[in-house]
Protein backbone atom coordinates (compact mmCIF):
# COMPACT_ATOMS: atom_id res chain seq x y z
CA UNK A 1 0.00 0.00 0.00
CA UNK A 2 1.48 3.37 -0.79
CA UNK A 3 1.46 5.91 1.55
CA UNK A 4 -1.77 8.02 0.52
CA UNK A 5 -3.46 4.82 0.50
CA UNK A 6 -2.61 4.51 4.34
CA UNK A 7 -2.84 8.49 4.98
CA UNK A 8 -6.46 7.85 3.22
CA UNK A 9 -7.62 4.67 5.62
CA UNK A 10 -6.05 6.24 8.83
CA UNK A 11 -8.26 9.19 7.71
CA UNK A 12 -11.53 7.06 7.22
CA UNK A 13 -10.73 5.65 10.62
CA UNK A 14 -10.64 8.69 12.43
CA UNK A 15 -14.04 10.07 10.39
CA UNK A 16 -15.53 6.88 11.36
CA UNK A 17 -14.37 7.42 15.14
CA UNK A 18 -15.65 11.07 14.60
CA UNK A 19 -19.23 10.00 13.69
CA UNK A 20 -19.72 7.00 15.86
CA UNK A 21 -18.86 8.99 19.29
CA UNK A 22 -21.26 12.03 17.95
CA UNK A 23 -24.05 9.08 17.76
CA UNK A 24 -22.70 7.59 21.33
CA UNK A 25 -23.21 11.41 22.66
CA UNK A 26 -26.68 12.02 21.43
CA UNK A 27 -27.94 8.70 22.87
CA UNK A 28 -26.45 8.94 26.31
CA UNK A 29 -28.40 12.67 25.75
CA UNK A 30 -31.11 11.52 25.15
CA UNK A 31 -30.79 8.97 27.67
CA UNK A 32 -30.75 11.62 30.09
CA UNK A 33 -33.02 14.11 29.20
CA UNK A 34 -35.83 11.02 29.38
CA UNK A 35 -34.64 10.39 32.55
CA UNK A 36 -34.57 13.65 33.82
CA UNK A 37 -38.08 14.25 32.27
CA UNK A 38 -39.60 11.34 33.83
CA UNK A 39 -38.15 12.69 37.11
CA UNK A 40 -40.28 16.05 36.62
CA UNK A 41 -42.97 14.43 35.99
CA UNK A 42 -42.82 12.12 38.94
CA UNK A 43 -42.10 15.39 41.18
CA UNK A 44 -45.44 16.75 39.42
CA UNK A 45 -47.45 13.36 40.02
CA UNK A 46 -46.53 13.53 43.39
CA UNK A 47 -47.23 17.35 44.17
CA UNK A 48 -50.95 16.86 42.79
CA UNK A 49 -51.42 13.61 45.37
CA UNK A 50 -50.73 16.16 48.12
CA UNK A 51 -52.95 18.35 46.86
CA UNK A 52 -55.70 16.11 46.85
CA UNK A 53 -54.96 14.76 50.47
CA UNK A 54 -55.13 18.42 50.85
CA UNK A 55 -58.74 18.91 49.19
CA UNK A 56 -60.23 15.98 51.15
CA UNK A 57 -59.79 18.42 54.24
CA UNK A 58 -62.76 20.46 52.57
CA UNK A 59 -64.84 18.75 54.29
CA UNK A 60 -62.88 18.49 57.95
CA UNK A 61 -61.53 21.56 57.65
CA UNK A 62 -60.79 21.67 61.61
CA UNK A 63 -59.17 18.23 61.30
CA UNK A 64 -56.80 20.11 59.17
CA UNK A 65 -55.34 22.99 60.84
CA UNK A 66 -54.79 20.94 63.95
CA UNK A 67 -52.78 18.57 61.94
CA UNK A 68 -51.18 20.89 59.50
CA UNK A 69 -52.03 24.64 60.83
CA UNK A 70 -48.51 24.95 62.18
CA UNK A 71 -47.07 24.56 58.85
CA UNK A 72 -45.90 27.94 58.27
CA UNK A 73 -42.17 28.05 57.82
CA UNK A 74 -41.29 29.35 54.13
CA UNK A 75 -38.17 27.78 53.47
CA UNK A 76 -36.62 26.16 50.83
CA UNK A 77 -34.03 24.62 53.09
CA UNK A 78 -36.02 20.59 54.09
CA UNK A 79 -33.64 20.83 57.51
CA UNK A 80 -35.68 23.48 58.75
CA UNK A 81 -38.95 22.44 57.99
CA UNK A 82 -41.05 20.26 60.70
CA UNK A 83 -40.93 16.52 60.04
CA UNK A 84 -45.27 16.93 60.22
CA UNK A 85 -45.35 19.17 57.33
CA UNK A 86 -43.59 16.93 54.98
CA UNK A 87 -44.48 14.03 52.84
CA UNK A 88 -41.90 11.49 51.26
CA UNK A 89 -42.41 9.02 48.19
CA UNK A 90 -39.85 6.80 45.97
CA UNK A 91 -39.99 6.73 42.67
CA UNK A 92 -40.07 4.37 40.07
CA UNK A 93 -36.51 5.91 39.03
CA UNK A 94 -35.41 5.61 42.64
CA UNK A 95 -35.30 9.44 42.88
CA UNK A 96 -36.46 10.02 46.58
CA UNK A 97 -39.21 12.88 46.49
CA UNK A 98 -40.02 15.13 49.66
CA UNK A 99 -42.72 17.86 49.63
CA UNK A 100 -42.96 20.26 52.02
CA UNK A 101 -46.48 21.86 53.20
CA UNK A 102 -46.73 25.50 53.76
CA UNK A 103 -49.92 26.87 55.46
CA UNK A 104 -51.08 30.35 54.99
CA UNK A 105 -52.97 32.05 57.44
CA UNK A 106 -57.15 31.85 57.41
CA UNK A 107 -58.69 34.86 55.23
CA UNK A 108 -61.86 35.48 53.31
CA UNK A 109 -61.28 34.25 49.89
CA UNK A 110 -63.37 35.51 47.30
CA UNK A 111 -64.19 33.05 44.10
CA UNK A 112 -66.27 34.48 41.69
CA UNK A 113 -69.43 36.59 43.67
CA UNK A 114 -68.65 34.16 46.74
CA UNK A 115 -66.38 34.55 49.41
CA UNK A 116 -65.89 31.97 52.14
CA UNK A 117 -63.39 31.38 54.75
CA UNK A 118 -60.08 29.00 53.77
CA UNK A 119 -56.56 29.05 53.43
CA UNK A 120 -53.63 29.35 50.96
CA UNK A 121 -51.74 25.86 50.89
CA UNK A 122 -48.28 25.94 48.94
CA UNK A 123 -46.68 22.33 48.29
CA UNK A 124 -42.87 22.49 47.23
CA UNK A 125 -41.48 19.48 46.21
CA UNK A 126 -37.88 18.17 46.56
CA UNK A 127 -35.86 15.69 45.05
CA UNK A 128 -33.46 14.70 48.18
CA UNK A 129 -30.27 12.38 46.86
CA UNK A 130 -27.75 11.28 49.86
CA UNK A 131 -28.95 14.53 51.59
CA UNK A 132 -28.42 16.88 48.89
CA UNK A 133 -31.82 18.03 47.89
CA UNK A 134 -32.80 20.18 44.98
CA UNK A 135 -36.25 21.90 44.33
CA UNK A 136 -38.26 20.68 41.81
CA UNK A 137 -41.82 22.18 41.46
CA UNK A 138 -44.61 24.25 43.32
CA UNK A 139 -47.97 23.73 43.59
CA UNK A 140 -50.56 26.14 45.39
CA UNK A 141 -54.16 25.52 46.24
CA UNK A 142 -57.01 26.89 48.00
CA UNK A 143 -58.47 24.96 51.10
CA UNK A 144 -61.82 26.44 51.49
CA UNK A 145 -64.04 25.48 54.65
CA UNK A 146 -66.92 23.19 53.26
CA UNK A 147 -67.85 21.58 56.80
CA UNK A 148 -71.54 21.67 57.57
């Protein structure tokens, strides 16, 4: 083989090498962003189940604030909020979820031409790995007082 001949394979290698590790790259991307994707939407998933649990207070509304009345510390740090105001669930990823509860005060809240008595209710979900945790999604929601 003469020497361009070689120059010219060595060449086709490395364009060869070149292609297949931009393929390997998107597919470990896309890899990824799936995973990450279904990790957001288990965060979601799991922020509307709270808010739910929340809703079926409606109709004990008392129950409520004695369990979860004291609920009232805004931070986005899950060492300083009170182990009764938050909620923990695995994935199916194995990403541990926590979400936090935070109670507003009781006001007058007017929907539409009616106005009854409830709170604001904000649910912030975490994704907690080895004790690093990272926010991942809000949710707020109006507890309105529906007891007889």
């Amino acid at each position: 083989m003469a020497t361009g001949q070689t120059l010219l394979a060595l060449a086709a290698i490395v364009l060869l090498s070149i292609v297949t590790m931009g393929i390997r790259q998107m597919n470990v991307q896309s890899v990824t962003n799936t995973v990450e994707s279904q990790h957001t939407s288990d965060a979601l998933n799991f922020g509307r189940d709270i808010s739910e649990r929340v809703h079926t207070f409606s109709t004990r509304y008392f129950d409520f604030d004695n369990l979860y009345g004291g609920c009232t510390n805004d931070s986005f740090d899950l060492e300083d909020i009170d182990n009764n105001c938050r909620f923990t669930r695995d994935s199916m990823t194995g990403e541990n979820f926590v979400a936090a509860l935070l109670v507003g005060s009781e006001e007058d809240i007017t929907i539409g031409n009616a106005t009854q008595t409830g709170r604001l209710v904000t649910i912030r979900i975490f994704s907690d790995r080895d004790g690093d945790s990272e926010f991942r999604a809000e949710y707020r929601t109006i507890l309105t007082n529906l007891t007889p």
